[in-house]
ModelCIF file with pLDDT and N, C-alpha, C, O atoms, coordinates in Angstrom:
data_MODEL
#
_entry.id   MODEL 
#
_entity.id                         1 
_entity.type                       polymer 
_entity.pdbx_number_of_molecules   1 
#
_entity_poly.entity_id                      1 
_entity_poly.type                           'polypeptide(L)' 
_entity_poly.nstd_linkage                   no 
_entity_poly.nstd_monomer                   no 
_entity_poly.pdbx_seq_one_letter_code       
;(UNK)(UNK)(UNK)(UNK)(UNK)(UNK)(UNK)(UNK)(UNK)(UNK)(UNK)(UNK)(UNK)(UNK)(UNK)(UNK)
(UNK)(UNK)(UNK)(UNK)(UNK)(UNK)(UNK)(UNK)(UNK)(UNK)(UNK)(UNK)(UNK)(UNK)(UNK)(UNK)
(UNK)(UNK)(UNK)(UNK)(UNK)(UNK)(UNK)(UNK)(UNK)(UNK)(UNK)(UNK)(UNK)(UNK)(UNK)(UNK)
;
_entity_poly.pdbx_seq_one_letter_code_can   XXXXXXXXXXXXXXXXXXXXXXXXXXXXXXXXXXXXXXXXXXXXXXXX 
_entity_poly.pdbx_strand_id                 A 
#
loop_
_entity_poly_seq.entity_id 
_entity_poly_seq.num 
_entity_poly_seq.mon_id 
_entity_poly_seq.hetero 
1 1  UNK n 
1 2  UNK n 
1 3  UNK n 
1 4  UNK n 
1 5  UNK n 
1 6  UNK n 
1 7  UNK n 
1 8  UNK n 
1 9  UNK n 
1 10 UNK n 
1 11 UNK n 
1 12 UNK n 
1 13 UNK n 
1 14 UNK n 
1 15 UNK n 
1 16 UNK n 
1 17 UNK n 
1 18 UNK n 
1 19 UNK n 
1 20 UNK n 
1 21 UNK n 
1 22 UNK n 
1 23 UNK n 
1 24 UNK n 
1 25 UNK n 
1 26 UNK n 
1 27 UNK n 
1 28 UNK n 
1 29 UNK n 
1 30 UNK n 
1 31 UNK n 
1 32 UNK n 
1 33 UNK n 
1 34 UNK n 
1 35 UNK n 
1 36 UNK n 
1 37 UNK n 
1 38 UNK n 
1 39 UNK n 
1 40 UNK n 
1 41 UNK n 
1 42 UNK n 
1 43 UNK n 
1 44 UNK n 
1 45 UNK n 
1 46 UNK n 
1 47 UNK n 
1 48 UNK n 
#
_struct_asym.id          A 
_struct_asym.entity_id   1 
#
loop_
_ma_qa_metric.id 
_ma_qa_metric.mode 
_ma_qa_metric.name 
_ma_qa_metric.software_group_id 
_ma_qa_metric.type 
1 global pLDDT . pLDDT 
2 local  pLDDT . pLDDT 
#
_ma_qa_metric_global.metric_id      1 
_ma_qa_metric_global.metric_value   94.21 
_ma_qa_metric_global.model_id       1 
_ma_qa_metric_global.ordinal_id     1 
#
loop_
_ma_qa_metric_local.label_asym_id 
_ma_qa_metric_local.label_comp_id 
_ma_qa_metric_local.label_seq_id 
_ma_qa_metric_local.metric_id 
_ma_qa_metric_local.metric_value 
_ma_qa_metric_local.model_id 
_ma_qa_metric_local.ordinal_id 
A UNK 1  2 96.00 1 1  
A UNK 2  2 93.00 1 2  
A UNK 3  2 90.00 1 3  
A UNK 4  2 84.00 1 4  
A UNK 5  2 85.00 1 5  
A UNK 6  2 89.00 1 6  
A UNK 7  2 93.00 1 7  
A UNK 8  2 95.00 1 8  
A UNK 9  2 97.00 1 9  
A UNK 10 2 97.00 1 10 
A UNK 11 2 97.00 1 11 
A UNK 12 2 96.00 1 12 
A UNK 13 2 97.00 1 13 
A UNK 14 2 96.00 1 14 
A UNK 15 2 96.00 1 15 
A UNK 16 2 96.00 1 16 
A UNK 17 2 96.00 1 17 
A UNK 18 2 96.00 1 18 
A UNK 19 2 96.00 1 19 
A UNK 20 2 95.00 1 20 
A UNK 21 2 93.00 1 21 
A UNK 22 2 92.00 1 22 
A UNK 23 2 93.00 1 23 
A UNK 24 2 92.00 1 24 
A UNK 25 2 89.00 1 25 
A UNK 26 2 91.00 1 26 
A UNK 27 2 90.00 1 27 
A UNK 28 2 88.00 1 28 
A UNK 29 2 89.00 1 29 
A UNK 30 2 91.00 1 30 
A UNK 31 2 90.00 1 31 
A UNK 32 2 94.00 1 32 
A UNK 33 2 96.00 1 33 
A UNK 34 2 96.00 1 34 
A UNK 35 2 97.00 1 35 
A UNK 36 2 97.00 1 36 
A UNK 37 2 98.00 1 37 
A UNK 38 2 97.00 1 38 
A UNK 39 2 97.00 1 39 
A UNK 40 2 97.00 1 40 
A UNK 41 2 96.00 1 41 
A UNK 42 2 97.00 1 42 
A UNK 43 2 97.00 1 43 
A UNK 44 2 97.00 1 44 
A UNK 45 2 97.00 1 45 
A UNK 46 2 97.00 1 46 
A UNK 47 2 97.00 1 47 
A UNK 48 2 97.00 1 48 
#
loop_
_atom_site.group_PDB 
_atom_site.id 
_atom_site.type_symbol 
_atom_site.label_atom_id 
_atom_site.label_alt_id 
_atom_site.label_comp_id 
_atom_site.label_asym_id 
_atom_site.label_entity_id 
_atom_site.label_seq_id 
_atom_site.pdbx_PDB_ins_code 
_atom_site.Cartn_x 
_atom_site.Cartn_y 
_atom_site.Cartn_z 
_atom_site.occupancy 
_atom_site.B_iso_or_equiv 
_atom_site.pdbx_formal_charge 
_atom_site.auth_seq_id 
_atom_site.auth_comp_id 
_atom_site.auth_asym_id 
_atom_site.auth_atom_id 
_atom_site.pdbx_PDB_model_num 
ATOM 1   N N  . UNK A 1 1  ? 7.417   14.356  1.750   1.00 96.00 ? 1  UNK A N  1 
ATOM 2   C CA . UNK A 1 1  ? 8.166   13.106  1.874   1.00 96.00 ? 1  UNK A CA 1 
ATOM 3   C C  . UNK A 1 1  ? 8.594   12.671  0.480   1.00 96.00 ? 1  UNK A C  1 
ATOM 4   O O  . UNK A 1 1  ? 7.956   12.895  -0.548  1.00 96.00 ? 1  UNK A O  1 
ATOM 5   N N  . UNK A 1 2  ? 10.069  11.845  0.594   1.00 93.00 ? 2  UNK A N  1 
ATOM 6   C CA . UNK A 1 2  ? 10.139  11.661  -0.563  1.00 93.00 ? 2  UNK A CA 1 
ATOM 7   C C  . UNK A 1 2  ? 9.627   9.801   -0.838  1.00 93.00 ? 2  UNK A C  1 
ATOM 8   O O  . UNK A 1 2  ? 10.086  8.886   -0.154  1.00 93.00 ? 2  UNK A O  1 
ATOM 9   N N  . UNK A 1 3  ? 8.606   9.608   -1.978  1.00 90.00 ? 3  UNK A N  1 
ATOM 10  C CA . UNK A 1 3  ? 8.078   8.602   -2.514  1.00 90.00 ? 3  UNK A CA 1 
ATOM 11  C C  . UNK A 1 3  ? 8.585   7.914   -3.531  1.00 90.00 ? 3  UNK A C  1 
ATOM 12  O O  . UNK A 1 3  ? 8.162   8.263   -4.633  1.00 90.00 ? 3  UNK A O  1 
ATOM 13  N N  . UNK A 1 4  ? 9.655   6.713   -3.506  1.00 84.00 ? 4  UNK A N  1 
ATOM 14  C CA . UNK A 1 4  ? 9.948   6.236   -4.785  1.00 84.00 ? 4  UNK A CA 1 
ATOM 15  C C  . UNK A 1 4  ? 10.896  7.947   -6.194  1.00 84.00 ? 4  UNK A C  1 
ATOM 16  O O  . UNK A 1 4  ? 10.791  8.135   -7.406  1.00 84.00 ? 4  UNK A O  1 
ATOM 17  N N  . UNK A 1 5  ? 11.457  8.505   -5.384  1.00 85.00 ? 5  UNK A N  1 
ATOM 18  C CA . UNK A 1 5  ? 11.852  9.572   -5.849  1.00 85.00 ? 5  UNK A CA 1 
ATOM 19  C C  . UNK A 1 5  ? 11.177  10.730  -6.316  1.00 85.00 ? 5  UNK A C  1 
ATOM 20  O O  . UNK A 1 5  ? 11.692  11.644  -6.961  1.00 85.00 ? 5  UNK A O  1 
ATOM 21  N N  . UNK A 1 6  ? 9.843   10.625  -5.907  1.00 89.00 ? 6  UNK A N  1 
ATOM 22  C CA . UNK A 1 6  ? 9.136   11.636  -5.884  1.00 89.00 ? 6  UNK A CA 1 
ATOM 23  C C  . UNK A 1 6  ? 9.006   12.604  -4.930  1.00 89.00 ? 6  UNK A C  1 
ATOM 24  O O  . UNK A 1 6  ? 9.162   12.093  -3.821  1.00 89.00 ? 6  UNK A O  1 
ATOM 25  N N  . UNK A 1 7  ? 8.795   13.744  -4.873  1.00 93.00 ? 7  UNK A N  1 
ATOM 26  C CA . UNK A 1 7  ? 8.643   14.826  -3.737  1.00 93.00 ? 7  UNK A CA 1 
ATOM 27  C C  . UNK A 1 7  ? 6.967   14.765  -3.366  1.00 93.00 ? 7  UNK A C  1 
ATOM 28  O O  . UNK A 1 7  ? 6.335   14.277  -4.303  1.00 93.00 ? 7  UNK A O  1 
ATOM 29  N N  . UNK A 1 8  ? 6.308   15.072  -2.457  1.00 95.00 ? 8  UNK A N  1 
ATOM 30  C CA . UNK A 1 8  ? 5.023   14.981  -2.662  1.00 95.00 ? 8  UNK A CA 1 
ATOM 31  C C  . UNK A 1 8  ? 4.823   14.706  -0.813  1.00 95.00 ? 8  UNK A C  1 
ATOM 32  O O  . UNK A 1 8  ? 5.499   14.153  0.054   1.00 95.00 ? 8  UNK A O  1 
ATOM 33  N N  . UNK A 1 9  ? 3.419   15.487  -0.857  1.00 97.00 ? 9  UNK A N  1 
ATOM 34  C CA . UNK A 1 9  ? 2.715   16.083  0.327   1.00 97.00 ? 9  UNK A CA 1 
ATOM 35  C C  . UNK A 1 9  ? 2.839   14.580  1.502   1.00 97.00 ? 9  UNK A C  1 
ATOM 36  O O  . UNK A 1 9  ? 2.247   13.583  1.091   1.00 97.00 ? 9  UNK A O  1 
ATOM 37  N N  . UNK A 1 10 ? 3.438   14.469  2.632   1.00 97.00 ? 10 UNK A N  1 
ATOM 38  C CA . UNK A 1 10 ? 3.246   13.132  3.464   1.00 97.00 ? 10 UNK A CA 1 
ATOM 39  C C  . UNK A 1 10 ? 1.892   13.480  4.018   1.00 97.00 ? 10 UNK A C  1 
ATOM 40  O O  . UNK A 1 10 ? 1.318   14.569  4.028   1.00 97.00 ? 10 UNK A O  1 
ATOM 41  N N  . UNK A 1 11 ? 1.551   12.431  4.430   1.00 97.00 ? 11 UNK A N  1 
ATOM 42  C CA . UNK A 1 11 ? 0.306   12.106  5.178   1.00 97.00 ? 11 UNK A CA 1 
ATOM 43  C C  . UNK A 1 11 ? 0.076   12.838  6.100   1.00 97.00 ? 11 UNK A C  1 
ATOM 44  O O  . UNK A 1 11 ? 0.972   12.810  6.944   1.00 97.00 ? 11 UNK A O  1 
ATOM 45  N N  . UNK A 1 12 ? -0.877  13.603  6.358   1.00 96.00 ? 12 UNK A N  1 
ATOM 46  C CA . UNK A 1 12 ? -1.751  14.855  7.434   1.00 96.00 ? 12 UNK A CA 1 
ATOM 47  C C  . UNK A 1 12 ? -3.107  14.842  7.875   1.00 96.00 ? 12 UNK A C  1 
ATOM 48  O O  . UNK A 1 12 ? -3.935  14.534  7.018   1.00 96.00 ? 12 UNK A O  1 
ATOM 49  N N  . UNK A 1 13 ? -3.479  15.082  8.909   1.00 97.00 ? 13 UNK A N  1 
ATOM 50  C CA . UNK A 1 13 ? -2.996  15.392  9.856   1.00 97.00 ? 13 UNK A CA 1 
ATOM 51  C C  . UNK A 1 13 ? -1.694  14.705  10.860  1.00 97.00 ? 13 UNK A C  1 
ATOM 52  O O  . UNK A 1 13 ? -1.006  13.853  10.297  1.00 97.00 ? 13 UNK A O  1 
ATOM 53  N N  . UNK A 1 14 ? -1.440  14.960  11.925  1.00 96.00 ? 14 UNK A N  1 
ATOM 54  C CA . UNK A 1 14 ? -0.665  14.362  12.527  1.00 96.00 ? 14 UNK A CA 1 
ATOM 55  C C  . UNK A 1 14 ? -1.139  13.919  14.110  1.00 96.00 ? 14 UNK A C  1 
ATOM 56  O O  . UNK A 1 14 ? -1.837  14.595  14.867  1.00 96.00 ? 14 UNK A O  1 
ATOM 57  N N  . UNK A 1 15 ? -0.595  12.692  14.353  1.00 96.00 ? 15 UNK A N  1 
ATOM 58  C CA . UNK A 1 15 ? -1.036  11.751  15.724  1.00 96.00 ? 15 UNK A CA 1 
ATOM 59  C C  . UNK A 1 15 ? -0.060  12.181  16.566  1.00 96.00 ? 15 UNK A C  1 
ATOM 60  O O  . UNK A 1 15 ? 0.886   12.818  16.103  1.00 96.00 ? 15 UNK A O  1 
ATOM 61  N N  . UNK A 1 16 ? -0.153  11.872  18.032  1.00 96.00 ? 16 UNK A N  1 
ATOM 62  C CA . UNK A 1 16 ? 0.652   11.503  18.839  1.00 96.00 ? 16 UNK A CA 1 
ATOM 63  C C  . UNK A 1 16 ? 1.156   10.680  19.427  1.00 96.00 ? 16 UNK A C  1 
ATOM 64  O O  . UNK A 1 16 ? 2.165   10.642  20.131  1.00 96.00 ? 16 UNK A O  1 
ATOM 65  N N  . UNK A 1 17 ? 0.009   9.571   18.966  1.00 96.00 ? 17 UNK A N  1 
ATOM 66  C CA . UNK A 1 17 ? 0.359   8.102   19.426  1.00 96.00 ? 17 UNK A CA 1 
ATOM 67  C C  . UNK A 1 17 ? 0.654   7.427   18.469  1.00 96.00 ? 17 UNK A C  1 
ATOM 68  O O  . UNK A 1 17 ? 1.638   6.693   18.364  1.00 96.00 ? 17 UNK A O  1 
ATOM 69  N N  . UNK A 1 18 ? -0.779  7.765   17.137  1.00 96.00 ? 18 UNK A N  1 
ATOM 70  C CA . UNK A 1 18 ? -0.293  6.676   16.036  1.00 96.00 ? 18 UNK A CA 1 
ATOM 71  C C  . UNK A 1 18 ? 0.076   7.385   14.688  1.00 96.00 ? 18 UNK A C  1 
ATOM 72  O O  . UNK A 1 18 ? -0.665  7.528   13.716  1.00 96.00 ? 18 UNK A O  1 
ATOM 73  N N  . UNK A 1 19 ? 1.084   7.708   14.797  1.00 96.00 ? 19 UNK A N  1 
ATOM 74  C CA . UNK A 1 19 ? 1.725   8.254   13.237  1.00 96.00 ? 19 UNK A CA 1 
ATOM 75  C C  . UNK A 1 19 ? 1.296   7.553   12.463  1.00 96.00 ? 19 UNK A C  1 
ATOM 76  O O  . UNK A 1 19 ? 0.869   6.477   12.881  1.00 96.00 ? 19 UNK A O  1 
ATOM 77  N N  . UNK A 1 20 ? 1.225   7.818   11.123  1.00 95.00 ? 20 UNK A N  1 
ATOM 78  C CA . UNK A 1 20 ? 1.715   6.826   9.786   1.00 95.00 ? 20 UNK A CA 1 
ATOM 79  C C  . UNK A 1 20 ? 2.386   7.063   9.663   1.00 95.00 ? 20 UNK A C  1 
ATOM 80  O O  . UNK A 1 20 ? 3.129   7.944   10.095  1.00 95.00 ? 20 UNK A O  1 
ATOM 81  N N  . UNK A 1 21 ? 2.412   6.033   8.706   1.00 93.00 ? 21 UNK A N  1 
ATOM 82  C CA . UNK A 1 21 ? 4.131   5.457   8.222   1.00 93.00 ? 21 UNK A CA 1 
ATOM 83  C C  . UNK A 1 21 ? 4.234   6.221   6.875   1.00 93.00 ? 21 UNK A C  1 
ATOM 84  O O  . UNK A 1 21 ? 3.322   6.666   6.179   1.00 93.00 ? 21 UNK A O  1 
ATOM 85  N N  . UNK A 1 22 ? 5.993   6.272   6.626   1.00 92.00 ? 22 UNK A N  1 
ATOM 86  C CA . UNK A 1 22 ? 5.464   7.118   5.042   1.00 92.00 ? 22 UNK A CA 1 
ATOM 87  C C  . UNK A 1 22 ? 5.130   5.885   4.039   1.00 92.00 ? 22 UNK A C  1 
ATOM 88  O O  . UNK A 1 22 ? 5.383   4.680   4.048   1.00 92.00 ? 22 UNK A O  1 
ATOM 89  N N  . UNK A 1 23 ? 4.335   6.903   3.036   1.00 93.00 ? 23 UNK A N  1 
ATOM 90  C CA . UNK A 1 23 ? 3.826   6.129   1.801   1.00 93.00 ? 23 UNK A CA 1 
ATOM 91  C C  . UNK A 1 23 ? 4.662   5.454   1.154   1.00 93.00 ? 23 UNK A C  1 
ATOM 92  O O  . UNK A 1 23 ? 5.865   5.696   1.054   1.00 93.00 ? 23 UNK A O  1 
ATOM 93  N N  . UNK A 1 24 ? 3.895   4.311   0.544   1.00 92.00 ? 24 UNK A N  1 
ATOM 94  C CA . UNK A 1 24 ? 4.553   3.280   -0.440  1.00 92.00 ? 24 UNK A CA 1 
ATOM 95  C C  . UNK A 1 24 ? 4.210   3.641   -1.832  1.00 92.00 ? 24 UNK A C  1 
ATOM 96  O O  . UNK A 1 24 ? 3.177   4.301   -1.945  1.00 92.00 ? 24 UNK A O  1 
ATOM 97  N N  . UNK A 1 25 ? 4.952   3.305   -3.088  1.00 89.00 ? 25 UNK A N  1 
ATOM 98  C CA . UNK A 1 25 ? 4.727   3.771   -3.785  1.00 89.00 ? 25 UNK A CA 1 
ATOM 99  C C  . UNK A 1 25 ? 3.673   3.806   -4.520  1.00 89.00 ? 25 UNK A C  1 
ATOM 100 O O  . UNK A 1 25 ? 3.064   2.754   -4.324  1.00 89.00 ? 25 UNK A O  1 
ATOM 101 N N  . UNK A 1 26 ? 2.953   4.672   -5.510  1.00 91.00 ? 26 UNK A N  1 
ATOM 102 C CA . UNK A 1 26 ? 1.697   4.035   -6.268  1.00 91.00 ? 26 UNK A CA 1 
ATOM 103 C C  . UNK A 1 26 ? 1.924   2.560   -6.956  1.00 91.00 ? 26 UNK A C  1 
ATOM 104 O O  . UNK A 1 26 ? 3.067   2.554   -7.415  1.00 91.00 ? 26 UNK A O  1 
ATOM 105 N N  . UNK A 1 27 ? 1.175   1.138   -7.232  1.00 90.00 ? 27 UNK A N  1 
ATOM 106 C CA . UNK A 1 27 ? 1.392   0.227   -7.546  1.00 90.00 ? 27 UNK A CA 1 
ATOM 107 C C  . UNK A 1 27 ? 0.267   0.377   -9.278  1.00 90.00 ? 27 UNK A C  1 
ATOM 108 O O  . UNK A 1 27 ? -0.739  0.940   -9.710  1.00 90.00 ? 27 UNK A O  1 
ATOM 109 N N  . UNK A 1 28 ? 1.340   -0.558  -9.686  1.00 88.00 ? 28 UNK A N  1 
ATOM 110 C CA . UNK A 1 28 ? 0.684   -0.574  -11.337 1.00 88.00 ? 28 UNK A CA 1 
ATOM 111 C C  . UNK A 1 28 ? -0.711  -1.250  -11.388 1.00 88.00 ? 28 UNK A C  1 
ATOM 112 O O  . UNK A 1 28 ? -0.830  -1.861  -10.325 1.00 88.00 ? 28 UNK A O  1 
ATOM 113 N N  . UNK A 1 29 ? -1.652  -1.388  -12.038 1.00 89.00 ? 29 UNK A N  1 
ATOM 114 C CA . UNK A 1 29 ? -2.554  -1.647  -12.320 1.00 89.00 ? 29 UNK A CA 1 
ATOM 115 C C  . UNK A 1 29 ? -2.643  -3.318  -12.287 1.00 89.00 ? 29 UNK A C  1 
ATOM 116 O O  . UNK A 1 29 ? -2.011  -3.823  -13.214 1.00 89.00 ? 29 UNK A O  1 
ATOM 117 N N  . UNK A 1 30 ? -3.243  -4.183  -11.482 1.00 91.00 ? 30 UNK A N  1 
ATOM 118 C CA . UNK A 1 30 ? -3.219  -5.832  -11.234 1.00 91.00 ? 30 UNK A CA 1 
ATOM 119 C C  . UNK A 1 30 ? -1.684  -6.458  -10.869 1.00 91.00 ? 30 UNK A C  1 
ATOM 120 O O  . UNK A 1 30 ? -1.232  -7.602  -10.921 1.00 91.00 ? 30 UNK A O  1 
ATOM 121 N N  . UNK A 1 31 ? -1.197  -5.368  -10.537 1.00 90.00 ? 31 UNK A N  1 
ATOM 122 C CA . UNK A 1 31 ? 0.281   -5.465  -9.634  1.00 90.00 ? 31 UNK A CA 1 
ATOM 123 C C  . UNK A 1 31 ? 0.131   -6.503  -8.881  1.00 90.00 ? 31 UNK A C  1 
ATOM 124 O O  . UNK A 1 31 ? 0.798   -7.535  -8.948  1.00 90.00 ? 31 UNK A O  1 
ATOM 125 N N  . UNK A 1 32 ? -0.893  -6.232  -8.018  1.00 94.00 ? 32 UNK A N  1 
ATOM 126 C CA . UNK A 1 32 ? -0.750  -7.149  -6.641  1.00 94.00 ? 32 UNK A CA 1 
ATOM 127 C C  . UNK A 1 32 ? -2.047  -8.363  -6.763  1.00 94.00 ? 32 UNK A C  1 
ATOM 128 O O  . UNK A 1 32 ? -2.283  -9.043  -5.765  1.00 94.00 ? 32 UNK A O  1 
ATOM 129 N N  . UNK A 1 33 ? -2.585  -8.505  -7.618  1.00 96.00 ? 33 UNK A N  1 
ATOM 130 C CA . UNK A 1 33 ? -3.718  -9.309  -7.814  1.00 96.00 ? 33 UNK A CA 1 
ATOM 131 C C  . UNK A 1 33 ? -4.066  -10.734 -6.467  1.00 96.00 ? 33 UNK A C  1 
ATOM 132 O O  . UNK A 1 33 ? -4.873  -11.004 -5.578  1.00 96.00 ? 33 UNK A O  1 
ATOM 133 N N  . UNK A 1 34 ? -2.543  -11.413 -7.273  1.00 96.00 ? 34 UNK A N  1 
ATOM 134 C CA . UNK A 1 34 ? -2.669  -12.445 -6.064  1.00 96.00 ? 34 UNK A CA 1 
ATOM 135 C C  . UNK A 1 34 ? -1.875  -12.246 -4.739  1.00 96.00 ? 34 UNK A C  1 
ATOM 136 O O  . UNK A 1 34 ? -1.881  -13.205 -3.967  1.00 96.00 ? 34 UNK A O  1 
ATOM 137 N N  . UNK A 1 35 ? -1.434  -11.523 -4.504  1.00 97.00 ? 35 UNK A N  1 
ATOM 138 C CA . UNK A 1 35 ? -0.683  -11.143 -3.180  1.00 97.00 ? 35 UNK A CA 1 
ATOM 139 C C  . UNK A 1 35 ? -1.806  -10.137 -2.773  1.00 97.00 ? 35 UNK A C  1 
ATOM 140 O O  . UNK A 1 35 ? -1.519  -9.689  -1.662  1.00 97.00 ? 35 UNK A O  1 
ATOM 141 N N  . UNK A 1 36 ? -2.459  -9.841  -3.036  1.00 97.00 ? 36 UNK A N  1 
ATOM 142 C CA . UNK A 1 36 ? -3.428  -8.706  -2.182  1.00 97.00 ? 36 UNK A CA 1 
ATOM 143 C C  . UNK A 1 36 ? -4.873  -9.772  -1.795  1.00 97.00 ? 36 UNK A C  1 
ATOM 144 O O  . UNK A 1 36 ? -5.417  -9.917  -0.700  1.00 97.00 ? 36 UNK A O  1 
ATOM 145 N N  . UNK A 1 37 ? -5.211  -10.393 -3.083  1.00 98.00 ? 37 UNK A N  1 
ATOM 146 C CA . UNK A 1 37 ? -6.150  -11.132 -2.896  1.00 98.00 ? 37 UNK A CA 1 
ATOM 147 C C  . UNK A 1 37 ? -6.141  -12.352 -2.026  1.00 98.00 ? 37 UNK A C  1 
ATOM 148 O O  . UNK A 1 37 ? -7.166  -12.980 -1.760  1.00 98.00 ? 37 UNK A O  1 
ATOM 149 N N  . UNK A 1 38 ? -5.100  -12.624 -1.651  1.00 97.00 ? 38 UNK A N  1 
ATOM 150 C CA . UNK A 1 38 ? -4.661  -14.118 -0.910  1.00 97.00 ? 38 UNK A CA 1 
ATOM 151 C C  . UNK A 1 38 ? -4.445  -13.575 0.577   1.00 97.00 ? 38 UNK A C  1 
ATOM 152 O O  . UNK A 1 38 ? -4.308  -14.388 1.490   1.00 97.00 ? 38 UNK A O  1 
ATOM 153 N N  . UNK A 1 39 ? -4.418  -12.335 0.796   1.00 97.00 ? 39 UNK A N  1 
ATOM 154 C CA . UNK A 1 39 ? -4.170  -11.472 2.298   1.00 97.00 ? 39 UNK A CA 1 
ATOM 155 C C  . UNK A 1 39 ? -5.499  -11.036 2.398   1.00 97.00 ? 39 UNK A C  1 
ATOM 156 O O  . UNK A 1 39 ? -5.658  -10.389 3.433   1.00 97.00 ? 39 UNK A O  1 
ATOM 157 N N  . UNK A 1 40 ? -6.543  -11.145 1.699   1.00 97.00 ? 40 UNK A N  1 
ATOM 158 C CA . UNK A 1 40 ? -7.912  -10.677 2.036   1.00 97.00 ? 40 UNK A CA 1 
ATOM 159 C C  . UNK A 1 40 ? -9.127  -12.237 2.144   1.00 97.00 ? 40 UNK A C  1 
ATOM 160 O O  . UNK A 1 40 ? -10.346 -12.359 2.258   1.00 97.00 ? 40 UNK A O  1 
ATOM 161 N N  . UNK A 1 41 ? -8.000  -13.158 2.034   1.00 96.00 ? 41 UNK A N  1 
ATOM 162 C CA . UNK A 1 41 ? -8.502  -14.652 2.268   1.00 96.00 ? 41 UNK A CA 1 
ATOM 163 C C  . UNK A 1 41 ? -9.004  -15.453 1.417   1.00 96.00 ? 41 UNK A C  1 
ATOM 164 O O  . UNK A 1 41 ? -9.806  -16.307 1.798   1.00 96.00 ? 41 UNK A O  1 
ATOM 165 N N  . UNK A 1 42 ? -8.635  -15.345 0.081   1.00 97.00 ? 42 UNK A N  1 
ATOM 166 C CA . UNK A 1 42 ? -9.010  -15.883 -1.306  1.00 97.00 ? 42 UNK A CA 1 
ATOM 167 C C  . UNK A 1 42 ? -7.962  -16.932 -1.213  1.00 97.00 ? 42 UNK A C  1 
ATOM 168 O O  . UNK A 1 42 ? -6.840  -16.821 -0.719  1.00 97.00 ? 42 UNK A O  1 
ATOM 169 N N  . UNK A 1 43 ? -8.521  -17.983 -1.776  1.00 97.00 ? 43 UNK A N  1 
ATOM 170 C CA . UNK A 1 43 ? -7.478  -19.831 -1.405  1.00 97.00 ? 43 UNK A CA 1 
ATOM 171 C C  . UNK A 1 43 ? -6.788  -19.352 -3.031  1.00 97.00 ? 43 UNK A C  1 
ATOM 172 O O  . UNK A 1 43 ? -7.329  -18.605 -3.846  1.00 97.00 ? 43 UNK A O  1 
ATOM 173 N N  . UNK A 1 44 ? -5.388  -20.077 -3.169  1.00 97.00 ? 44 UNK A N  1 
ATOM 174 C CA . UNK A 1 44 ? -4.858  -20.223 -4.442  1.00 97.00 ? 44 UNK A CA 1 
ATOM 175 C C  . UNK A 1 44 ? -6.005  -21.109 -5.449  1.00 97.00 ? 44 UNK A C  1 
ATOM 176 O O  . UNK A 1 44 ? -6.217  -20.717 -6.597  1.00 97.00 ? 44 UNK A O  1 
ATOM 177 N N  . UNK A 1 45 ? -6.784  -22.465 -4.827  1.00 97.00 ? 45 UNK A N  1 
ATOM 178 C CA . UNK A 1 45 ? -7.621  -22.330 -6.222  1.00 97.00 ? 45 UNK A CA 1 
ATOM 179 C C  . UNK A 1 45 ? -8.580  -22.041 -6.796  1.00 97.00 ? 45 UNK A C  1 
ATOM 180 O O  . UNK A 1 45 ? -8.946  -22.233 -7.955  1.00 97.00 ? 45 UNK A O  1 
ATOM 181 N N  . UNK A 1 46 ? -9.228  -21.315 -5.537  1.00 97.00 ? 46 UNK A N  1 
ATOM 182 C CA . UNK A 1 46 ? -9.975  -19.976 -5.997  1.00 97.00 ? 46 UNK A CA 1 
ATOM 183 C C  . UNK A 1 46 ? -9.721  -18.839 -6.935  1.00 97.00 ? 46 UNK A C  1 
ATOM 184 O O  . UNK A 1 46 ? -10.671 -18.348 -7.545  1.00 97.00 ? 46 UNK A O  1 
ATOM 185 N N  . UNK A 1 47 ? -7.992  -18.198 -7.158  1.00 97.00 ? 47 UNK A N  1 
ATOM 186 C CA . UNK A 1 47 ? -7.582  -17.340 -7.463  1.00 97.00 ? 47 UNK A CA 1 
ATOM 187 C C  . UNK A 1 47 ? -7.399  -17.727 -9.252  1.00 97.00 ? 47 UNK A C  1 
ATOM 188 O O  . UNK A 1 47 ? -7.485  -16.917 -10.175 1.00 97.00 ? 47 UNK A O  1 
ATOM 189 N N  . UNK A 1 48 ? -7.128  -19.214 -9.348  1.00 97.00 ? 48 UNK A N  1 
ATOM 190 C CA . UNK A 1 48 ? -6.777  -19.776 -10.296 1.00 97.00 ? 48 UNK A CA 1 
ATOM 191 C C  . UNK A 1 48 ? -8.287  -20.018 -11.244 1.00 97.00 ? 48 UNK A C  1 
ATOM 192 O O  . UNK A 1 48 ? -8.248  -20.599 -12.329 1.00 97.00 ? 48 UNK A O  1 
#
């Protein structure tokens, strides 16, 4: 599959009911800090 313009192995084995989806790209290092942490139920002034 191609990833963010990369070539590289898609996800295996394979389902019949529940595929995955193709991959998203690798994310940078504290990329997602508060958007990941606020979807796992951390309050904004907790995060702060």
């Amino acid at each position: 599959v191609d990833v963010a313009g990369t070539q590289q192995p898609g996800p295996a084995p394979r389902f019949s009911r529940t595929p995955p989806g193709i991959p998203t790209r690798p994310r940078l290092v504290g990329e997602d800090t508060d958007a990941a942490l606020s979807a796992w139920g951390v309050s904004a002034p907790e995060l702060e």
